[in-house]
C-alpha atoms as a PDB file:
ATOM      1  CA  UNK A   1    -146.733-131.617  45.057  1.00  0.00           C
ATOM      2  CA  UNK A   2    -143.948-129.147  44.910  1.00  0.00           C
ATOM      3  CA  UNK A   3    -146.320-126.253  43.625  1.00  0.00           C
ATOM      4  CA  UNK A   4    -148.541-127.190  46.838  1.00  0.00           C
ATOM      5  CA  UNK A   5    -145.609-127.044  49.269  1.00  0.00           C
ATOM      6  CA  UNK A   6    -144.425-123.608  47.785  1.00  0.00           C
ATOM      7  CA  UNK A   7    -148.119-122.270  47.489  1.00  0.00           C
ATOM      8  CA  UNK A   8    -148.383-122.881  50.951  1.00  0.00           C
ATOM      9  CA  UNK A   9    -145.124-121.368  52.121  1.00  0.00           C
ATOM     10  CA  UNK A  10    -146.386-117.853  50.544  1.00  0.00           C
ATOM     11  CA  UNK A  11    -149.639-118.240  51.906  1.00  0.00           C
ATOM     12  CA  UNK A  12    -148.394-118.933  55.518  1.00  0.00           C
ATOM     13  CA  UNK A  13    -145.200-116.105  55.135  1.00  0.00           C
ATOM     14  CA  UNK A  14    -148.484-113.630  53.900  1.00  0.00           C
ATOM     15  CA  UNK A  15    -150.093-114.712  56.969  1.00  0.00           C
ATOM     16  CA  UNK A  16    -147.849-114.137  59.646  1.00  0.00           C
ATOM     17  CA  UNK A  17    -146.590-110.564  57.679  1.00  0.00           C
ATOM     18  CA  UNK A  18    -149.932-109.744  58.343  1.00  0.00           C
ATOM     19  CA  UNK A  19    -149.917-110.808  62.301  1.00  0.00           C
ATOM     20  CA  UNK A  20    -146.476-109.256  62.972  1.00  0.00           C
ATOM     21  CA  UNK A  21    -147.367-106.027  61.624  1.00  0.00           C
ATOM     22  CA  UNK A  22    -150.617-105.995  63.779  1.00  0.00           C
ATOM     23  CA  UNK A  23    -148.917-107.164  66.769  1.00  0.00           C
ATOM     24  CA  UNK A  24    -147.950-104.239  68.482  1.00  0.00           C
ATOM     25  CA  UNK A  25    -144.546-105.049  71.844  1.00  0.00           C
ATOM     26  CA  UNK A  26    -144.675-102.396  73.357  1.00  0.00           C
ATOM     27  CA  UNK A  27    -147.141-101.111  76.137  1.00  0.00           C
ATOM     28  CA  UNK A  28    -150.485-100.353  75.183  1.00  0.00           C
ATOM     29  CA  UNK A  29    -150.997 -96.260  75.887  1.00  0.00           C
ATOM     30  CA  UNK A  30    -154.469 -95.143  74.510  1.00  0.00           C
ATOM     31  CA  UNK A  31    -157.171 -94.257  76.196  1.00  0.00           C
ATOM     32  CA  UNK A  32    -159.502 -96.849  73.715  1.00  0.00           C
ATOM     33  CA  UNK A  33    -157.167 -99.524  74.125  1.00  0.00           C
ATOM     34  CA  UNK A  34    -156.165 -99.628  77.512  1.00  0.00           C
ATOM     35  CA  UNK A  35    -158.091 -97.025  79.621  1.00  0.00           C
ATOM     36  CA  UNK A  36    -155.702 -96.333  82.045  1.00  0.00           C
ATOM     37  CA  UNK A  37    -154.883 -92.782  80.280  1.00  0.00           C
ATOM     38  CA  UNK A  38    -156.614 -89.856  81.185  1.00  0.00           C
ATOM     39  CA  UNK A  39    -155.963 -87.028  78.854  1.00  0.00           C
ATOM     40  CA  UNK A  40    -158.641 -84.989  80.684  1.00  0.00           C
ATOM     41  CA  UNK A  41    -156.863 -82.284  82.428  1.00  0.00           C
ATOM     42  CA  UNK A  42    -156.898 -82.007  86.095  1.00  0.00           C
ATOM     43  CA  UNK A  43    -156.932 -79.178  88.089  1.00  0.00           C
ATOM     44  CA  UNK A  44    -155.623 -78.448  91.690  1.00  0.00           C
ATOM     45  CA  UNK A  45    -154.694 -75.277  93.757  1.00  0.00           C
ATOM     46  CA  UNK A  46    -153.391 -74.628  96.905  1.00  0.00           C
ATOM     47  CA  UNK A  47    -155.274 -71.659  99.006  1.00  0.00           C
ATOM     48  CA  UNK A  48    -155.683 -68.546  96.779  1.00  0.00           C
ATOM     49  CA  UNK A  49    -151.764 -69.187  95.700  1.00  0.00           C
ATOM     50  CA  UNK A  50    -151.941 -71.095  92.244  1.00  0.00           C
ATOM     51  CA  UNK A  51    -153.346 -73.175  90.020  1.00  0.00           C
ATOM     52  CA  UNK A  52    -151.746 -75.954  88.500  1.00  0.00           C
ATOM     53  CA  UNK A  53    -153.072 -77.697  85.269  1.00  0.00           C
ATOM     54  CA  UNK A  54    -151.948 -81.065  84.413  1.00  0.00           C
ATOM     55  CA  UNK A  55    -151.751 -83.861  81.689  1.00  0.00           C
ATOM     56  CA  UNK A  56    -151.040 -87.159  82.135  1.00  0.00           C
ATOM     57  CA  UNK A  57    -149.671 -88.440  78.490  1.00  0.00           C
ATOM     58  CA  UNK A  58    -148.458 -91.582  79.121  1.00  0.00           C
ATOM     59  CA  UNK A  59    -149.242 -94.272  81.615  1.00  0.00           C
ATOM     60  CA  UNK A  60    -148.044 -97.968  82.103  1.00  0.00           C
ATOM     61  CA  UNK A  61    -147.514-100.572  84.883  1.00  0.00           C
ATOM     62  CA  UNK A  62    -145.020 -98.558  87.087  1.00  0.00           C
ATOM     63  CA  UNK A  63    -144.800 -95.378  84.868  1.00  0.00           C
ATOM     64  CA  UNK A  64    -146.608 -91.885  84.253  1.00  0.00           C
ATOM     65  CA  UNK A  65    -145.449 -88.835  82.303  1.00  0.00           C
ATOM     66  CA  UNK A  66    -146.958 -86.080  82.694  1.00  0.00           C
ATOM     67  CA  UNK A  67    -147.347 -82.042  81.977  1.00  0.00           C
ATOM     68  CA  UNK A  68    -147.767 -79.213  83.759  1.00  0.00           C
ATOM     69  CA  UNK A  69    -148.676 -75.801  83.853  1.00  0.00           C
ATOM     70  CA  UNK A  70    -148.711 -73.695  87.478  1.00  0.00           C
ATOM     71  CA  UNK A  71    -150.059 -70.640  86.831  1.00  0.00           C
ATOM     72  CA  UNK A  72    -150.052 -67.926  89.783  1.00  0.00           C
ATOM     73  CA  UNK A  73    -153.008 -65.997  90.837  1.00  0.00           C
ATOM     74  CA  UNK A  74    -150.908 -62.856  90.923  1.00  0.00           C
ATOM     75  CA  UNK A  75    -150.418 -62.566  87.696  1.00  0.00           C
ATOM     76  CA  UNK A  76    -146.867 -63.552  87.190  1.00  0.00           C
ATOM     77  CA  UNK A  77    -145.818 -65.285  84.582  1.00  0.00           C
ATOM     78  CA  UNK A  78    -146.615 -69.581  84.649  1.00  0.00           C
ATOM     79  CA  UNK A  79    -144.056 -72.250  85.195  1.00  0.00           C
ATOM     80  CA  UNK A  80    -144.152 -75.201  83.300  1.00  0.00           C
ATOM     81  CA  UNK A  81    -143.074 -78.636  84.304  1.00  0.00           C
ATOM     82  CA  UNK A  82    -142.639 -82.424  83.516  1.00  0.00           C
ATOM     83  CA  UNK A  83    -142.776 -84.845  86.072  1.00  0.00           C
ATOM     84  CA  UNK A  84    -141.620 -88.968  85.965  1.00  0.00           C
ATOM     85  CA  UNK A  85    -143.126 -90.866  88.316  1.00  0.00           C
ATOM     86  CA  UNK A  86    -142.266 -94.674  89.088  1.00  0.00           C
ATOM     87  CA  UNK A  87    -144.255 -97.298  91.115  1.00  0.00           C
ATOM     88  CA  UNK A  88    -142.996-100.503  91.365  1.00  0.00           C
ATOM     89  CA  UNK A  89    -141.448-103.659  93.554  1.00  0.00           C
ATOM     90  CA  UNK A  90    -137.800-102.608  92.970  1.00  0.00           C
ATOM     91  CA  UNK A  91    -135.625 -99.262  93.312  1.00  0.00           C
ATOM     92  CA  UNK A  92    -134.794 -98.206  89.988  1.00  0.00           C
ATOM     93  CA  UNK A  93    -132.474 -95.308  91.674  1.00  0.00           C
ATOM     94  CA  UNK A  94    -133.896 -92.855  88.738  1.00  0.00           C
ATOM     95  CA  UNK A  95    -130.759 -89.878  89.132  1.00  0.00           C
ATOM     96  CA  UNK A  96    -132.146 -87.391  87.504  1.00  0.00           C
ATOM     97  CA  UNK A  97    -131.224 -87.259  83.981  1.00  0.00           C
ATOM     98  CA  UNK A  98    -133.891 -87.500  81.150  1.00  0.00           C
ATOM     99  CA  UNK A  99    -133.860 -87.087  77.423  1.00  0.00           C
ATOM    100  CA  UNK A 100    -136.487 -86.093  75.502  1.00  0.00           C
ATOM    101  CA  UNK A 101    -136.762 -86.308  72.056  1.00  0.00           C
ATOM    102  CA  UNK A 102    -138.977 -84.606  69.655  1.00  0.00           C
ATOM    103  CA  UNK A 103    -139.056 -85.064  65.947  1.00  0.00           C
ATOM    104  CA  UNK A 104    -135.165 -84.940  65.314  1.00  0.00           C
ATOM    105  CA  UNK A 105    -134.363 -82.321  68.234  1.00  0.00           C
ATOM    106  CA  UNK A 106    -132.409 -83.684  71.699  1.00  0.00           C
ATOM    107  CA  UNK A 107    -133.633 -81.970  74.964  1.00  0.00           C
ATOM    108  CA  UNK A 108    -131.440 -83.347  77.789  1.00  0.00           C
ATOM    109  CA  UNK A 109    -132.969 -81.976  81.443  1.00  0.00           C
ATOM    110  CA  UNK A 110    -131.864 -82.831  85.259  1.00  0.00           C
ATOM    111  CA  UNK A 111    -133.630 -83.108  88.065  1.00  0.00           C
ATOM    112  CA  UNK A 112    -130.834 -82.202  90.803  1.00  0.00           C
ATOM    113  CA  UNK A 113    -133.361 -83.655  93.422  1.00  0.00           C
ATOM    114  CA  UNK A 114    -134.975 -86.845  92.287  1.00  0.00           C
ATOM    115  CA  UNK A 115    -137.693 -88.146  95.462  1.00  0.00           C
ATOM    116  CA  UNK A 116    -137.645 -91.330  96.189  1.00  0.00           C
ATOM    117  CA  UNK A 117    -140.403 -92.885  98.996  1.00  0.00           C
ATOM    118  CA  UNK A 118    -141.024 -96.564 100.633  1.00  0.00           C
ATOM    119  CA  UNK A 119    -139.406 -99.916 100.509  1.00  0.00           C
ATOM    120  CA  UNK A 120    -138.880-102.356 103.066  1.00  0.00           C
ATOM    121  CA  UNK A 121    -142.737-104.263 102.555  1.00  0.00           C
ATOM    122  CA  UNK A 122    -143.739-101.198 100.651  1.00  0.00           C
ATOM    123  CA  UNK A 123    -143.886-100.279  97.021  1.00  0.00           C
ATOM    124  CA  UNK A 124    -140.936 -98.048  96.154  1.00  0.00           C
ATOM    125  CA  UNK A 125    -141.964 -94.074  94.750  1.00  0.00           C
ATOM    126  CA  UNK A 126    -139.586 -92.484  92.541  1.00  0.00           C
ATOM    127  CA  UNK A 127    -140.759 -88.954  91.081  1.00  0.00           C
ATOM    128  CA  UNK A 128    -138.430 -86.402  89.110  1.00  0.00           C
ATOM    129  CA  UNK A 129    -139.854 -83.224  88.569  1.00  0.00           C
ATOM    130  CA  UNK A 130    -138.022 -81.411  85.234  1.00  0.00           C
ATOM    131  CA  UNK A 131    -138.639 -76.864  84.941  1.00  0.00           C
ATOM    132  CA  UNK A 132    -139.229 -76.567  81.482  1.00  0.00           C
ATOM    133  CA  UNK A 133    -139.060 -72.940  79.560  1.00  0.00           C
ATOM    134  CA  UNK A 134    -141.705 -71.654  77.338  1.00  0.00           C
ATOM    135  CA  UNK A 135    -139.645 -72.506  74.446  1.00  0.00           C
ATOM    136  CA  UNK A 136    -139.275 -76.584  75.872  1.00  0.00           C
ATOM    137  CA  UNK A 137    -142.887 -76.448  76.498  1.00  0.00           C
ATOM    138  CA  UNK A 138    -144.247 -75.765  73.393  1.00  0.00           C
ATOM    139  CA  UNK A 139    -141.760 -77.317  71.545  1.00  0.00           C
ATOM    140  CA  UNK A 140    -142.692 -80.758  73.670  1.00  0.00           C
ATOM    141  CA  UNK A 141    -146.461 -80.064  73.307  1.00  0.00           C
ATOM    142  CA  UNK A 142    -146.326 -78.634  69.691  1.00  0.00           C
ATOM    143  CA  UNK A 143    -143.314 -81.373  68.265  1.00  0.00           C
ATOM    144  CA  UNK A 144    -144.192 -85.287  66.793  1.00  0.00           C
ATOM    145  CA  UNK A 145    -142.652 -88.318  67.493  1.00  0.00           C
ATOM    146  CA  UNK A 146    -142.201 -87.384  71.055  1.00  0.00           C
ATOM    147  CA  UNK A 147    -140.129 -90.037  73.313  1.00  0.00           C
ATOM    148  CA  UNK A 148    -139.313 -89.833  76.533  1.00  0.00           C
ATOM    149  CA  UNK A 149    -135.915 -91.609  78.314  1.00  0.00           C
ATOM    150  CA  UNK A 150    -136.198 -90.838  82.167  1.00  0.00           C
ATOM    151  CA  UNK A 151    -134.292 -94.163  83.454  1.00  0.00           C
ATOM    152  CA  UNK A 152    -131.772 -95.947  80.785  1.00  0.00           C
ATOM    153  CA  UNK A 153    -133.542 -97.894  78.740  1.00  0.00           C
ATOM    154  CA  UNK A 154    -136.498 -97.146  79.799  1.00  0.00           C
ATOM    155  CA  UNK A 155    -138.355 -94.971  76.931  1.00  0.00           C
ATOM    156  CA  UNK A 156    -141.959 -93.489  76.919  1.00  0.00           C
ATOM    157  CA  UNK A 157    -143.225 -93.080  73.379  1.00  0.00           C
ATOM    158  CA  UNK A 158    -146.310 -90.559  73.260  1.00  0.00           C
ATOM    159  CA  UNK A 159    -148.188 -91.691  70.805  1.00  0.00           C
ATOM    160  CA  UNK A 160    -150.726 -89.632  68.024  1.00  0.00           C
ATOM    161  CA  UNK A 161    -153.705 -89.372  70.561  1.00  0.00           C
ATOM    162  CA  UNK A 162    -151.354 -88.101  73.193  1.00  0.00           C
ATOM    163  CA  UNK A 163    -149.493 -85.945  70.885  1.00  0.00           C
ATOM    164  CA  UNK A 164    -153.324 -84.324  69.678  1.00  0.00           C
ATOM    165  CA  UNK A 165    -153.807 -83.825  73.470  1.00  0.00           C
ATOM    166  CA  UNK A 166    -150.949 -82.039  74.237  1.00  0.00           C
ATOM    167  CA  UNK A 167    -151.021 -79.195  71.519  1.00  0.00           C
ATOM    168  CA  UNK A 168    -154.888 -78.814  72.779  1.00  0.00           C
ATOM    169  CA  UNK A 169    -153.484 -78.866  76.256  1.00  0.00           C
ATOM    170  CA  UNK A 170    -150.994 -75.894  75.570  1.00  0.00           C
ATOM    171  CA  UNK A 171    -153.377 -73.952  73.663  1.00  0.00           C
ATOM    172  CA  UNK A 172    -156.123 -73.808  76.659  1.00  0.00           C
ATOM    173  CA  UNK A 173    -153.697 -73.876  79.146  1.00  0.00           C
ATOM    174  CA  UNK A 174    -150.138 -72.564  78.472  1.00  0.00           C
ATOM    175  CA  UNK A 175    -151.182 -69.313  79.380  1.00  0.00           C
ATOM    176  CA  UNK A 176    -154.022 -70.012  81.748  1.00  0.00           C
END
């Protein structure tokens, strides 16, 4: 009886190892899993002025990260951007600051402006908007284990599909 009791006990621990470590807590982010990521890249201009190229790499109920590239029709040299942007019931009051890591490297950024829309019977809009250099840009498109803090506590981790579609993103585009 006591062999059948343990027996059982490794049996059901081996079982739920097995469910924990495919149970995944955080928010689903792949295009297969969820489809509500797009790593197509779109592409806007306004008049004859620009071009801008973007990526969205990471998308869940109230937030999007994305890339950038706005490259002038002049001939100057491109800018390169990452933008936040919140959608929710509640102000979160995002001021600005953001953290980015990649691989073992810090980037800390601020957006001195942070836009903030609606309220009062209206979903609230919150959108920071962070220059990047060349050297931030690739090392964000080019880097692993990319993470993203743009509110405290609130972290967007890019995961290996997104991380695939940003290098391919700053290939084709970083000097479009």
């Amino acid at each position: 009886m006591q062999r059948t009791t343990a027996l059982l006990w490794c049996v059901g621990a081996a079982a739920l190892l097995v469910l924990a470590a495919g149970c995944s807590t955080g928010p689903e982010t792949t295009l297969e899993d969820t489809g509500r990521i797009s790593y197509q890249v779109q592409i806007s201009s306004s008049s004859e002025d620009y071009v801008v190229y973007r990526l969205v790499v990471y998308r869940d109920d109230y937030d999007t990260v994305e890339l950038g590239v706005i490259s002038p029709n002049d001939g100057s040299a491109n800018s390169y951007v990452l933008s936040v942007f919140y959608n929710g019931p509640a102000w979160r009051f995002m001021e600005g600051d953001v953290l980015i890591r990649v691989g073992a490297e810090l980037l800390r950024l601020h957006d001195g402006s942070p836009t903030r829309a609606g309220g009062y019977n209206e979903p609230v809009r919150e959108r920071l908007t962070l220059s990047l250099t060349r050297a931030q840009f690739r090392a964000i498109t080019n880097g692993s284990r990319v993470a993203v803090e743009f509110h405290p506590g609130t972290i967007a981790y890019i995961d290996r599909r997104g991380e695939r579609a940003m290098r391919r993103f700053y290939e084709d585009y970083a000097d479009a």
